[in-house]
N, C-alpha and C. Protein backbone atom coordinates (compact mmCIF):
# COMPACT_ATOMS: atom_id res chain seq x y z
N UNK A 1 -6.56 15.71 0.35
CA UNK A 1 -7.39 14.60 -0.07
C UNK A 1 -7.66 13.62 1.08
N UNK A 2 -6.71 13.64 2.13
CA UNK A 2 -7.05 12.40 3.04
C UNK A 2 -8.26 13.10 3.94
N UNK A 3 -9.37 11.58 4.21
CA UNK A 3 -10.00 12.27 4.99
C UNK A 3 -10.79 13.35 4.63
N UNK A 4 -11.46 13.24 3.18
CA UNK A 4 -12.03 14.17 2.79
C UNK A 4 -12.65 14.03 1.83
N UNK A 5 -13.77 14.47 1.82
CA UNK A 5 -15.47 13.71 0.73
C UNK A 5 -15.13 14.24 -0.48
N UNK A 6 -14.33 15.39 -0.95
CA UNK A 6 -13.94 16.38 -1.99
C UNK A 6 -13.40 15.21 -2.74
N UNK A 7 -14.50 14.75 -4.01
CA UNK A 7 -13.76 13.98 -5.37
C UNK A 7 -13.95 11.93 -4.65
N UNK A 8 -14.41 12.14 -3.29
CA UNK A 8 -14.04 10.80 -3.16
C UNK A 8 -15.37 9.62 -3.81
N UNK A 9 -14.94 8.64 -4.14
CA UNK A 9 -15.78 8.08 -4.76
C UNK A 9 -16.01 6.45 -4.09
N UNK A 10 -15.45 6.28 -2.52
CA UNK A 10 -15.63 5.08 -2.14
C UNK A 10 -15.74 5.43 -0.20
N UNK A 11 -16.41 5.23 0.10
CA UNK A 11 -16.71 5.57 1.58
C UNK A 11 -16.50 4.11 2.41
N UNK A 12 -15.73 4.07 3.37
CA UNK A 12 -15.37 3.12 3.71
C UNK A 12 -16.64 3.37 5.54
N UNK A 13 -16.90 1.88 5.79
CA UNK A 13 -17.51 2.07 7.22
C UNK A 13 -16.81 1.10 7.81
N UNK A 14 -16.24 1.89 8.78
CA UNK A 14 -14.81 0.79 9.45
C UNK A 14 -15.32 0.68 11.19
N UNK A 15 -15.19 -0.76 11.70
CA UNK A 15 -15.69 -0.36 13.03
C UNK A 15 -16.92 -1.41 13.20
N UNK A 16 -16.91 -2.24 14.45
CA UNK A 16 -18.35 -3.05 14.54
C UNK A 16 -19.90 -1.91 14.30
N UNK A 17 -21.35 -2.25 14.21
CA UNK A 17 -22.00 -2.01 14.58
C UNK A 17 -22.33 -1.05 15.57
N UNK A 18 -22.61 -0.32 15.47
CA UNK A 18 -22.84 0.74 16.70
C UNK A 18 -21.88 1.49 16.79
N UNK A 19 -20.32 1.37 16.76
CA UNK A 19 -19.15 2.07 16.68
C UNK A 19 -18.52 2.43 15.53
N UNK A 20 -19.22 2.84 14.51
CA UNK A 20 -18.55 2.39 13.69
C UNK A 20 -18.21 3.84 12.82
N UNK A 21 -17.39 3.94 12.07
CA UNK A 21 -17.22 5.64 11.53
C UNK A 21 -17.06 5.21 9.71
N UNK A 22 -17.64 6.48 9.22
CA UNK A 22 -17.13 6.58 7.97
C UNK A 22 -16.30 7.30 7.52
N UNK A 23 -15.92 6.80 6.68
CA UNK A 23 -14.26 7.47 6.40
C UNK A 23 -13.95 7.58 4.58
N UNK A 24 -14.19 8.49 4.13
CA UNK A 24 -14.18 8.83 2.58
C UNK A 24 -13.13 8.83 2.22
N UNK A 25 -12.83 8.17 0.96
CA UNK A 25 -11.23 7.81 0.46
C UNK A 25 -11.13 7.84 -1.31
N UNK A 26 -10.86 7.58 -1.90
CA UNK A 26 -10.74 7.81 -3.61
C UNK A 26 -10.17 6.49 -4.18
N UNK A 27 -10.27 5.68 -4.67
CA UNK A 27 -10.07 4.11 -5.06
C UNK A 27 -8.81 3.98 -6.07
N UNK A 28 -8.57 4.93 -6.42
CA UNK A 28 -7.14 5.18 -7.57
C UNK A 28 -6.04 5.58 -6.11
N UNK A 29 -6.36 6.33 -5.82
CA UNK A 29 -5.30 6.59 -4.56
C UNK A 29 -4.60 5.08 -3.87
N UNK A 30 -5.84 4.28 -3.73
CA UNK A 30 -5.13 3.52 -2.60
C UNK A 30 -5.24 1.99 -3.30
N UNK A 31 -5.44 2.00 -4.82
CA UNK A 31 -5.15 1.00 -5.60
C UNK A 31 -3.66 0.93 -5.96
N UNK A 32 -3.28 2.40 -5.82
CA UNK A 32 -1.84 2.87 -5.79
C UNK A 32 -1.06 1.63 -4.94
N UNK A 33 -1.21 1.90 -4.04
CA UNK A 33 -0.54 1.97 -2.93
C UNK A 33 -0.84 0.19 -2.50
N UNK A 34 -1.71 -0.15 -2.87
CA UNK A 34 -2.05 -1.76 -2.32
C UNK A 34 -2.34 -2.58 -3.33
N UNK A 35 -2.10 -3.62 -3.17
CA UNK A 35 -2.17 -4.79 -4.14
C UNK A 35 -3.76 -4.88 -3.96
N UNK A 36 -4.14 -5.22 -2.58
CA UNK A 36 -5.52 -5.44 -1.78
C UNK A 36 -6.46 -4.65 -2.61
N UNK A 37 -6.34 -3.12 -2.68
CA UNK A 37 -7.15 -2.49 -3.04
C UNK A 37 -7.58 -2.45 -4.42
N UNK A 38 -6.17 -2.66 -5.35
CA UNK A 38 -6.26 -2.73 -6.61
C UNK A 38 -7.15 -3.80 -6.55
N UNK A 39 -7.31 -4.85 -6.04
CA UNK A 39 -7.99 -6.06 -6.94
C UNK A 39 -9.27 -6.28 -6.73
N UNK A 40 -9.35 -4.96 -4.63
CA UNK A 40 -11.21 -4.52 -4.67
C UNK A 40 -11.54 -4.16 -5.62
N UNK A 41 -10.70 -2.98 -6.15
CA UNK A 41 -12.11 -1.95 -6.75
C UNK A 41 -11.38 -2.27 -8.24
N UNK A 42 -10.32 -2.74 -8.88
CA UNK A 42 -9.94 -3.07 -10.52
C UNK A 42 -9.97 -4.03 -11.13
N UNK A 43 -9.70 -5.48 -10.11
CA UNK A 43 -9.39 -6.56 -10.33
C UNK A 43 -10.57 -7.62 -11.09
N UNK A 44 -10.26 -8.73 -11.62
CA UNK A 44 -11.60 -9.02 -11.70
C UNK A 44 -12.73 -9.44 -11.29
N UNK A 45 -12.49 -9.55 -9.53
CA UNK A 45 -13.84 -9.71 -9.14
C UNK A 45 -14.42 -8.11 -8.99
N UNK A 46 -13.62 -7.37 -9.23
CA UNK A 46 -13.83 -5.78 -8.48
C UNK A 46 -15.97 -6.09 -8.36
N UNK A 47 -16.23 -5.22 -7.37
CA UNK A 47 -17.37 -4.67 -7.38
C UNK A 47 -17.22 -3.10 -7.17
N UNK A 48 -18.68 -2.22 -7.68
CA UNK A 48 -18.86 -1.14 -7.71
C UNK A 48 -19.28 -0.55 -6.57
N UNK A 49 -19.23 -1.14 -5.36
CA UNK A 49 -20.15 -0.45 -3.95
C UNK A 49 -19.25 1.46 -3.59
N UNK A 50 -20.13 1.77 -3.57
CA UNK A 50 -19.98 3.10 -2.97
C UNK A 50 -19.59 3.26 -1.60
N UNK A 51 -19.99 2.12 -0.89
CA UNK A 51 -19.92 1.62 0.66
C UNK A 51 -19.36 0.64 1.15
N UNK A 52 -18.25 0.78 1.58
CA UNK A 52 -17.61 -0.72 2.25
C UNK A 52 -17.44 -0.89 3.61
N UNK A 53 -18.03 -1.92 3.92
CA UNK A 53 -18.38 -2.00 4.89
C UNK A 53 -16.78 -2.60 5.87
N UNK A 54 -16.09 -2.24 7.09
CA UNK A 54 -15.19 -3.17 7.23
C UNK A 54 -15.05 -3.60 8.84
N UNK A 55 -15.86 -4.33 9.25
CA UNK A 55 -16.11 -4.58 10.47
C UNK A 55 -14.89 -4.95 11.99
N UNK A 56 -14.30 -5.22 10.88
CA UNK A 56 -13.03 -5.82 11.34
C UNK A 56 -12.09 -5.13 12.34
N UNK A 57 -12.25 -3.78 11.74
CA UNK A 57 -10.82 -3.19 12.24
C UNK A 57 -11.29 -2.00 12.90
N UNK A 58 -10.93 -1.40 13.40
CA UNK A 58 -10.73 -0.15 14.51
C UNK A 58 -10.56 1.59 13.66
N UNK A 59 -11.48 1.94 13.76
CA UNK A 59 -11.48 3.32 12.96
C UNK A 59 -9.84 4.12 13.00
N UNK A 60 -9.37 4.25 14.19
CA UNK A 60 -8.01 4.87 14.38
C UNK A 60 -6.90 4.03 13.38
N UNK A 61 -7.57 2.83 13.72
CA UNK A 61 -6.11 2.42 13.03
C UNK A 61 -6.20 2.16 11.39
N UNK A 62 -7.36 2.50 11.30
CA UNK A 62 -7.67 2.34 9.59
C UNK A 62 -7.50 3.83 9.29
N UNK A 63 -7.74 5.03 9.59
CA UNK A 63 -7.66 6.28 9.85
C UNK A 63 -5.93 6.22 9.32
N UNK A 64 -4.77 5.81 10.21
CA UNK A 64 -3.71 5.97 10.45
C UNK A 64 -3.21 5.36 9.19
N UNK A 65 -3.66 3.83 8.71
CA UNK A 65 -2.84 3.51 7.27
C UNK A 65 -3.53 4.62 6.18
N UNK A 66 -5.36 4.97 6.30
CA UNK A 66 -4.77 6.22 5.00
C UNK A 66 -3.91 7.20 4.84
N UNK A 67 -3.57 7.99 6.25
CA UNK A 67 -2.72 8.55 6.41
C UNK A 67 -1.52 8.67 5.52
N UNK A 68 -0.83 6.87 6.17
CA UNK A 68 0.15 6.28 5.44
C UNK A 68 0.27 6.54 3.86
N UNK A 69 -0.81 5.98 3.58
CA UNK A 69 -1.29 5.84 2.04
C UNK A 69 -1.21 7.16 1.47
N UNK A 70 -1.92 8.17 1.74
CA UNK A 70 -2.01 9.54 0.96
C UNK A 70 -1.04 10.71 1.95
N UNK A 71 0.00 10.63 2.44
CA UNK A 71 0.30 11.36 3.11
C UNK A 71 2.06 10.90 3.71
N UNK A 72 1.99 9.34 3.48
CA UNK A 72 3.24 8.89 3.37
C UNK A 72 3.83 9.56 5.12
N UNK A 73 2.87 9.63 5.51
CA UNK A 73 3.40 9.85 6.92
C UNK A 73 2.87 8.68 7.92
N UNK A 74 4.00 8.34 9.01
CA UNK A 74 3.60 7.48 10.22
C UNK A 74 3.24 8.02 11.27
N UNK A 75 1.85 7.94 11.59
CA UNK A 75 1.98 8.32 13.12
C UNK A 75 1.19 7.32 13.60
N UNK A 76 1.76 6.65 15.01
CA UNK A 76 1.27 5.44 15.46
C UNK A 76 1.49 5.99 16.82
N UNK A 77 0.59 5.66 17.59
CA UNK A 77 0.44 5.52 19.01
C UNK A 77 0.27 4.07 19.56
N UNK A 78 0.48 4.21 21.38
CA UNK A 78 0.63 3.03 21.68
C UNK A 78 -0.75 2.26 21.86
N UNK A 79 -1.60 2.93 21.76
CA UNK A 79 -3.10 2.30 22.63
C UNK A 79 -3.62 1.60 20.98
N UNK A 80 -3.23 1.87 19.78
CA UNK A 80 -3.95 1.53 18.29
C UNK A 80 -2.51 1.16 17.71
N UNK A 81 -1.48 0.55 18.12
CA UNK A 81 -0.55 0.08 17.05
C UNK A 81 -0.49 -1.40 16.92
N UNK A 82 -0.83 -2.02 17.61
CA UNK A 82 -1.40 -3.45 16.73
C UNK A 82 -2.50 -2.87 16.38
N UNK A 83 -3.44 -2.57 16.34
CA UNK A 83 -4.98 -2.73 15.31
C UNK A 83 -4.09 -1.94 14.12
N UNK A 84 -3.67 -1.39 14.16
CA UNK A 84 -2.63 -0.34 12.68
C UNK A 84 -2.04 -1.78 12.28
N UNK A 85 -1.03 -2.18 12.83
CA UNK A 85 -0.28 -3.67 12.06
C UNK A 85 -1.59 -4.33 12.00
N UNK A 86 -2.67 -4.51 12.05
CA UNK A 86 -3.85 -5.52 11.23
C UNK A 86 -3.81 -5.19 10.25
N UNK A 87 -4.73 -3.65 10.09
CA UNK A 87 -4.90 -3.27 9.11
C UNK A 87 -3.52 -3.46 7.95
N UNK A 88 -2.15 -3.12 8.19
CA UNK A 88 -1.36 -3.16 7.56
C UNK A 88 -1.16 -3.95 7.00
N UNK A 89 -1.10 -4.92 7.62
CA UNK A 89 -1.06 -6.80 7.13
C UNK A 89 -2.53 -7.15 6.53
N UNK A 90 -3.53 -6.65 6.81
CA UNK A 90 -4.53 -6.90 6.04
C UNK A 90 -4.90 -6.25 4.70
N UNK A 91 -3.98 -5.34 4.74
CA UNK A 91 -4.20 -4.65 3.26
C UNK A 91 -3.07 -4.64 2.47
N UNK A 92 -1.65 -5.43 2.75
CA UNK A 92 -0.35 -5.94 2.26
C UNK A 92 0.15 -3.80 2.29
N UNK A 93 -0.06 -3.38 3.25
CA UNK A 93 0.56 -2.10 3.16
C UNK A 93 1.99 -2.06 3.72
N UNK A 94 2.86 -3.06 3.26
CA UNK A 94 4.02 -3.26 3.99
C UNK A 94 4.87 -2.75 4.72
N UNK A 95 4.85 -1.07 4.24
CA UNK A 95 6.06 -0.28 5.10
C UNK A 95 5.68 0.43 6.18
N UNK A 96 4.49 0.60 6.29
CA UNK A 96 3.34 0.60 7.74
C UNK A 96 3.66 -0.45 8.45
N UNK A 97 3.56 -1.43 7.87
CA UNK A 97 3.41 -3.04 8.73
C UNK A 97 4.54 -2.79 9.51
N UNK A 98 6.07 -3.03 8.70
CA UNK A 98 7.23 -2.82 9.63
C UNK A 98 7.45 -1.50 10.44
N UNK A 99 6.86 -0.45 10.15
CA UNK A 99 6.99 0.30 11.01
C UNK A 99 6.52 0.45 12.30
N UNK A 100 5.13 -0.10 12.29
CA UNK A 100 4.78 -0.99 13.21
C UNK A 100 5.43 -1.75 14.30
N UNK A 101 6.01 -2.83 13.27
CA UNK A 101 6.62 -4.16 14.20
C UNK A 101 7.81 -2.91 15.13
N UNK A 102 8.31 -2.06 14.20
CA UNK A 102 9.93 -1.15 14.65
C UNK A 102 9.55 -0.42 15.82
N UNK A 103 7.85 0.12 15.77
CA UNK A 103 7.75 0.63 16.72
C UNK A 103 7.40 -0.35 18.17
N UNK A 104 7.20 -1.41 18.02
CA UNK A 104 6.68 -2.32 18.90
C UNK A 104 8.12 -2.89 19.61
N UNK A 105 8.72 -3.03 18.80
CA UNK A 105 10.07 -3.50 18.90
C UNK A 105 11.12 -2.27 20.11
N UNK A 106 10.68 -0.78 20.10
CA UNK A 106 11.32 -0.06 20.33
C UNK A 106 10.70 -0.03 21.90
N UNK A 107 9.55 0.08 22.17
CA UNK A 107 8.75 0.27 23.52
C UNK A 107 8.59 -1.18 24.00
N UNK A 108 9.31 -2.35 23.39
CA UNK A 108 9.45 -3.95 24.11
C UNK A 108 10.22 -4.02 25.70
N UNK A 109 9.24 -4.11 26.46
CA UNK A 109 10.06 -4.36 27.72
C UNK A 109 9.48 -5.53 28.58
N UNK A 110 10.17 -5.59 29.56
CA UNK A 110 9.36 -6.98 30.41
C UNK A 110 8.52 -7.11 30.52
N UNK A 111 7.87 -5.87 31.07
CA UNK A 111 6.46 -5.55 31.39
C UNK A 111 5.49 -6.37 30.09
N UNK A 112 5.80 -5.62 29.19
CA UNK A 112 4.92 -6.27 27.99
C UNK A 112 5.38 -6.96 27.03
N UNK A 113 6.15 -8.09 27.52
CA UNK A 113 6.89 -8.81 26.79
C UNK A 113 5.60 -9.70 26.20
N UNK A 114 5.24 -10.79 27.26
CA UNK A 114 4.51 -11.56 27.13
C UNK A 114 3.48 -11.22 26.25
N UNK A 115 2.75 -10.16 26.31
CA UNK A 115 1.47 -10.05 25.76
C UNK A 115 1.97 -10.02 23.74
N UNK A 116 3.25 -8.85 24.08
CA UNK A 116 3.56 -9.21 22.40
C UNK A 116 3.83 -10.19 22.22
N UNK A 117 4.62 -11.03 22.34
CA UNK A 117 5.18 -12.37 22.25
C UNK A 117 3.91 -12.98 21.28
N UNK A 118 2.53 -12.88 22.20
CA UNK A 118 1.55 -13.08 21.74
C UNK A 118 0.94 -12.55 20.50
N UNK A 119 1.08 -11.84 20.20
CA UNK A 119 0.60 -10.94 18.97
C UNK A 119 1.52 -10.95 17.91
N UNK A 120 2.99 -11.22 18.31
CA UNK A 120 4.14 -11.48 16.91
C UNK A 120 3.61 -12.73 16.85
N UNK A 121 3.51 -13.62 17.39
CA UNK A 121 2.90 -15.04 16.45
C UNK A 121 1.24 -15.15 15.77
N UNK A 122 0.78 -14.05 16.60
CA UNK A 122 -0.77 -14.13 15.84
C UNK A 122 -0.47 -13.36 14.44
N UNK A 123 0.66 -12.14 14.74
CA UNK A 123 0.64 -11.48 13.13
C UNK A 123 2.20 -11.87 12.43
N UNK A 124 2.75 -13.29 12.62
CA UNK A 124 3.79 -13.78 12.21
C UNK A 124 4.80 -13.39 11.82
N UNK A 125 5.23 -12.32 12.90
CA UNK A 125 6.76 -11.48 12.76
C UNK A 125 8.00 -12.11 13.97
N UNK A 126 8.15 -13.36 12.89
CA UNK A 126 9.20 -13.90 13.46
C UNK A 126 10.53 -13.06 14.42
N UNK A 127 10.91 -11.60 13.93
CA UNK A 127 11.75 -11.34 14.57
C UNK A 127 11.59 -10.75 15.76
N UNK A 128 10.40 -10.25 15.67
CA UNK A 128 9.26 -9.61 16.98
C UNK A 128 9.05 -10.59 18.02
N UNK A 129 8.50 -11.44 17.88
CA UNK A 129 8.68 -12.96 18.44
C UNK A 129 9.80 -13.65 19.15
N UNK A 130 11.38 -13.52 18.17
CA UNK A 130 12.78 -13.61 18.65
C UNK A 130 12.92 -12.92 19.85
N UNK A 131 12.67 -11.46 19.94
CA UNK A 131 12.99 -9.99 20.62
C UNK A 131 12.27 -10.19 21.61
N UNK A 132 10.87 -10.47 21.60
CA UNK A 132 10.51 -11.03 22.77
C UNK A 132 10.79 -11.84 23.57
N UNK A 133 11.48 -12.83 23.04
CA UNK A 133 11.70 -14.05 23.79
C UNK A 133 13.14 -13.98 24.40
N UNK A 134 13.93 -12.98 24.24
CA UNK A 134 15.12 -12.77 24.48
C UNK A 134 15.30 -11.69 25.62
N UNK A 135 14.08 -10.90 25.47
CA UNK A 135 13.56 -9.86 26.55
C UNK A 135 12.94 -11.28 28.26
N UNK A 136 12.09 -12.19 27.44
CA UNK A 136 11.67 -12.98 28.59
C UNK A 136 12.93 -13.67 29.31
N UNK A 137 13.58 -13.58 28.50
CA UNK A 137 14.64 -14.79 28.95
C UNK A 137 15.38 -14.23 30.28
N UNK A 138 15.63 -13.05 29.41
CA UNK A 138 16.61 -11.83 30.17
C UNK A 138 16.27 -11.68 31.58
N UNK A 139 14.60 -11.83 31.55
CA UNK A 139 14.16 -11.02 32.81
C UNK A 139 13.08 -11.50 33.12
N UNK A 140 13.09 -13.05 33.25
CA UNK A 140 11.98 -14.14 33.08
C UNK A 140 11.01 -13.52 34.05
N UNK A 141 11.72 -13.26 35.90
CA UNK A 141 11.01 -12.70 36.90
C UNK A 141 10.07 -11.39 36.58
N UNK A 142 10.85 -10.88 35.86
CA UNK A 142 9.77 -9.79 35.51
C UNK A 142 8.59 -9.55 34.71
N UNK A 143 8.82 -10.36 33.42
CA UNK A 143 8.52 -10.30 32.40
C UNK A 143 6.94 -11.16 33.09
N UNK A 144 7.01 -11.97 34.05
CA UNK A 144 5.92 -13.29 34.04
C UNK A 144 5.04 -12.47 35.57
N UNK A 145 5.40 -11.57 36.14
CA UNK A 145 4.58 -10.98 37.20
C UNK A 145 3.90 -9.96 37.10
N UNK A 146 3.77 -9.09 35.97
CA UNK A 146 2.67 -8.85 35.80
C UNK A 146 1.75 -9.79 35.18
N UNK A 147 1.91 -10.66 34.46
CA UNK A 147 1.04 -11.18 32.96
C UNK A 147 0.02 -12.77 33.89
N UNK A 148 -1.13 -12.39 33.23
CA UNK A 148 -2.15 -13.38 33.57
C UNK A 148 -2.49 -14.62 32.99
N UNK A 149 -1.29 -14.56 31.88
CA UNK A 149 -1.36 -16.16 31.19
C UNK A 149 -0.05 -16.68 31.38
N UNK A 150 -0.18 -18.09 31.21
CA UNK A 150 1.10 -18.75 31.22
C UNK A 150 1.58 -19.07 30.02
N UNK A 151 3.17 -19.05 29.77
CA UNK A 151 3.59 -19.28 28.29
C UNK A 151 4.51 -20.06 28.36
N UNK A 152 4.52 -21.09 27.50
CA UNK A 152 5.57 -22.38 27.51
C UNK A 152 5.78 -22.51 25.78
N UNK A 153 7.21 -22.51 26.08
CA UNK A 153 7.99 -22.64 24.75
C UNK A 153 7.81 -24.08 24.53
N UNK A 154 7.26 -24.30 23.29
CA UNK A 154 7.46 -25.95 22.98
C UNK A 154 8.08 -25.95 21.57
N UNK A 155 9.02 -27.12 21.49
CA UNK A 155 9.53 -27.17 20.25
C UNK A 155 8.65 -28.36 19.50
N UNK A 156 7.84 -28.86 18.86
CA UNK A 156 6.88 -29.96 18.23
C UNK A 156 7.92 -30.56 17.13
N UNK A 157 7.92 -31.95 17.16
CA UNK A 157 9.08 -32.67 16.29
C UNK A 157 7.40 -33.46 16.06
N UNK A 158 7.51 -33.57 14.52
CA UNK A 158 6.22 -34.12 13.87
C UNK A 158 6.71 -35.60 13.49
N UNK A 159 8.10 -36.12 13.02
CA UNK A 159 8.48 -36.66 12.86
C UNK A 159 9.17 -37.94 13.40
């Protein structure tokens, strides 16, 4: 069923303009599996589109959570595993999401400390974030000579 027009009744177009792929999926399948989806296509705003359009996200990594979804398998690579944790977090597919963060967590080194550092606070995985910052600490020299931005820990007292 994944990845396959046989019975499907919702065609997803994932991908900006010009790049963009379609990807055939079945709306009971992945109402299953997501809160998100249930409340596209059941809920009560549901609409009936045959076509959804989703500009947002990256064909591979939307590819990879149906996977997830109808196939209950992970496979994540390094060049599409944040756009996979979008999608994951954008569709509350939770055990993708952390598998994700586990895999990000596992290939964390100086080298690319910084840049995640950056991306656990854009996709708010506090412990991803921790791990990073414990990696910078470790190996501040390293961690800051490749990377082209500067990062300063601030603590903000509002009070």
């Amino acid at each position: 069923m994944f990845n396959n027009r046989l019975m499907a009744d919702v065609t997803f177009v994932v991908g900006p303009p010009g790049a963009s792929q379609r990807i055939p999926a079945h709306k009971y399948v992945l109402a299953v599996s997501s809160s998100v989806f249930y409340a596209m296509f059941y809920g009560e705003l549901a609409e009936e589109p045959d076509e959804i359009s989703i500009p947002d996200a990256e064909p591979v990594a939307f590819l990879a959570m149906l996977k997830y979804i109808y196939c209950d398998e992970v496979e994540l690579e390094p060049d599409s595993v944040l756009a996979t944790l979008y999608v994951a977090k954008k569709y509350l597919v939770g055990h993708l999401a952390r598998s994700c963060v586990a895999y990000l967590e596992t290939g964390l080194s100086a080298r690319n400390a910084c840049v995640l550092l950056a991306q656990s606070r854009l996709f708010q995985e506090p412990g991803l974030e921790q791990r990073c910052w414990e990696v910078i600490d470790a190996q501040v020299s390293s961690s800051l000579s490749d990377s082209s931005i500067f990062i300063k820990r601030v603590k903000f007292n509002f009070f």
